[in-house]
Protein backbone atom coordinates (compact mmCIF):
# COMPACT_ATOMS: atom_id res chain seq x y z
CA UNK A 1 0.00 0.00 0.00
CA UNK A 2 1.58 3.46 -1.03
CA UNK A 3 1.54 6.32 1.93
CA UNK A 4 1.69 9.82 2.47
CA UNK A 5 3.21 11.32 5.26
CA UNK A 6 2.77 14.31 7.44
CA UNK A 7 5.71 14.99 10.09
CA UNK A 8 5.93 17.65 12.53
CA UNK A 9 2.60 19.09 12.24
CA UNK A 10 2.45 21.78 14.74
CA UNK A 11 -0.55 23.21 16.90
CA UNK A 12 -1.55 24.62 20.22
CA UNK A 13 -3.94 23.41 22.58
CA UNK A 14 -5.28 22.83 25.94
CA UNK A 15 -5.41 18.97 26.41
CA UNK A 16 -4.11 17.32 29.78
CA UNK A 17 -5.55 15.70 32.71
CA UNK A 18 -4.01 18.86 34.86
CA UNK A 19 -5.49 22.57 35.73
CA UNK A 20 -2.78 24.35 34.54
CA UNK A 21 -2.93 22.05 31.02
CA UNK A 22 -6.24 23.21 30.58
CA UNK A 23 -5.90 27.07 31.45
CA UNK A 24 -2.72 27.51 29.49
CA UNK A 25 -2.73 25.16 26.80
CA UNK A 26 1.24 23.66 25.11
CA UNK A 27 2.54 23.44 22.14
CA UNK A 28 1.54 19.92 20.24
CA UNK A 29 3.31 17.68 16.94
CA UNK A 30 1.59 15.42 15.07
CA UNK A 31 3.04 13.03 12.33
CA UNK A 32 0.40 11.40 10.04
CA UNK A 33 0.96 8.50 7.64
CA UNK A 34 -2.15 7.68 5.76
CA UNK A 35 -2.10 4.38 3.64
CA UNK A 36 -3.86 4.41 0.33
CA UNK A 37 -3.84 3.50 -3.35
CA UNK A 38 -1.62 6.41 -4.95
CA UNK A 39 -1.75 5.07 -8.71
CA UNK A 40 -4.67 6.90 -9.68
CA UNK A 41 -3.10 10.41 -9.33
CA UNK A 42 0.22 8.92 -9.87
CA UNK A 43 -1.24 8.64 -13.63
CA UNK A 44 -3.19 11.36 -13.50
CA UNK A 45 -1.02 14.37 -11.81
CA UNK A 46 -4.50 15.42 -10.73
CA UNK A 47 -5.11 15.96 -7.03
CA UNK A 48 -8.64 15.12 -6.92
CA UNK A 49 -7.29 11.62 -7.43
CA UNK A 50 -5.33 11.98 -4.02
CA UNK A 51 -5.65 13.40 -0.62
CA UNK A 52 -5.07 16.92 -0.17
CA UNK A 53 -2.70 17.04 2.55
CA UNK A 54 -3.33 20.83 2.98
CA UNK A 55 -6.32 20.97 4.15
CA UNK A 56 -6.19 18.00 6.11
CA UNK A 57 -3.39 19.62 7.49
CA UNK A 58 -5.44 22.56 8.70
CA UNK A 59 -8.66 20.17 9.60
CA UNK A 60 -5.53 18.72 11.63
CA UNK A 61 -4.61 22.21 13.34
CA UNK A 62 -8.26 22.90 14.22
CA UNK A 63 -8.41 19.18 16.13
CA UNK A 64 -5.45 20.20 18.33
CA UNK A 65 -6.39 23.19 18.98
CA UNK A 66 -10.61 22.73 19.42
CA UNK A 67 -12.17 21.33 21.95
CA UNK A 68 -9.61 19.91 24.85
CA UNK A 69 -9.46 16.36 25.90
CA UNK A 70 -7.74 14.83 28.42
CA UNK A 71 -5.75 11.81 27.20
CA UNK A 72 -3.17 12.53 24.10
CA UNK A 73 -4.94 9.06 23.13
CA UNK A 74 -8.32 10.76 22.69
CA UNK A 75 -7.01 13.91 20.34
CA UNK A 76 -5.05 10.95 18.46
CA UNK A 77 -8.05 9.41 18.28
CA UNK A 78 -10.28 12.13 16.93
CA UNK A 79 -7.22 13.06 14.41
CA UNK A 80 -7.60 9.15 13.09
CA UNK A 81 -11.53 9.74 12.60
CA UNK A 82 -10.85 12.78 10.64
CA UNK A 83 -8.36 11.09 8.72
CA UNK A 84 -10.50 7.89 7.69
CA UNK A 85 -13.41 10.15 6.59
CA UNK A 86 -11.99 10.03 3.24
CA UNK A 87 -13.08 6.12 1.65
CA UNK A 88 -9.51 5.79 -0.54
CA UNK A 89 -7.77 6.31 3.03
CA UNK A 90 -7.35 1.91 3.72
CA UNK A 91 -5.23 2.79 7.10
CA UNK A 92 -4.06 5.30 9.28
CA UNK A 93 -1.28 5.90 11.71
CA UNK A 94 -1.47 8.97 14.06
CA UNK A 95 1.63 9.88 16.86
CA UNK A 96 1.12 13.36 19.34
CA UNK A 97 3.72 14.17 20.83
CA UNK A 98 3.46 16.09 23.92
CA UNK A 99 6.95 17.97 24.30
CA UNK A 100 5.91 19.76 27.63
CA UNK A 101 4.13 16.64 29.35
CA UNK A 102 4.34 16.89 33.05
CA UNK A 103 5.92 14.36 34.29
CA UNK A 104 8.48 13.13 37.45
CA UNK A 105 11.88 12.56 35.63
CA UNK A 106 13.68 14.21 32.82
CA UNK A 107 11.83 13.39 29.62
CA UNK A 108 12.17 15.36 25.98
CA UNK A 109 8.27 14.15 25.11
CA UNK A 110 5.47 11.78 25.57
CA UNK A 111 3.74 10.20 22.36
CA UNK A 112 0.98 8.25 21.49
CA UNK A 113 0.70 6.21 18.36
CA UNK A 114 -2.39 4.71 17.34
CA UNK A 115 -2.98 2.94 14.26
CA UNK A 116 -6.97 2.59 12.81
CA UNK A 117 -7.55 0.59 9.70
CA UNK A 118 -11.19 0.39 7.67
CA UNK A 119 -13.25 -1.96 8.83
């Protein structure tokens, strides 16, 4: 299956379990890979026959930063439903990072990667 990917997507929001997650919000990444059939546009150098990547990219942006969850799985989660509403998209692999996570030790990020395939 050919792939596009999206690395290093960046967006601000106010997810976390934490007050001060909610009230002040951090700086978010997101890498997409989305697995589809890339011959048709391959062929036809048209991008209807492909997903736009831009504006995904900005339906993307407005995930992170809408409505705030509390679980980095959740906001992956709602990324992968946005990502699968397209019917050529077979499979989808979604990673947040959370640079800024609070936790007890010295840690550059937390991630989540979740993977969600067509049923």
């Amino acid at each position: 299956m050919d792939r596009i990917t999206v690395s290093g997507l960046e967006a601000f929001g106010h997810h976390g379990v934490l007050p001060h997650e909610r009230e002040y919000g951090q700086r978010f990444s997101v890498d997409l890979v989305l697995e589809l059939d890339l011959a048709p546009a391959a062929a036809s150098d048209d991008l209807d026959d492909t997903i736009d990547y831009g504006a995904l990219s900005g339906d993307v942006e407005a995930i992170v930063a809408g409505d705030p969850v509390e679980l980095i799985e959740a906001l992956a989660g709602r990324i992968a439903v946005r990502c699968l509403e397209d019917d050529r998209v077979q499979a989808v692999e979604v990673t947040v990072h959370k640079p800024n996570a609070p936790v007890p030790v010295v840690a550059r990020e937390v991630a989540v990667t979740l993977r969600r395939t067509r049923r």
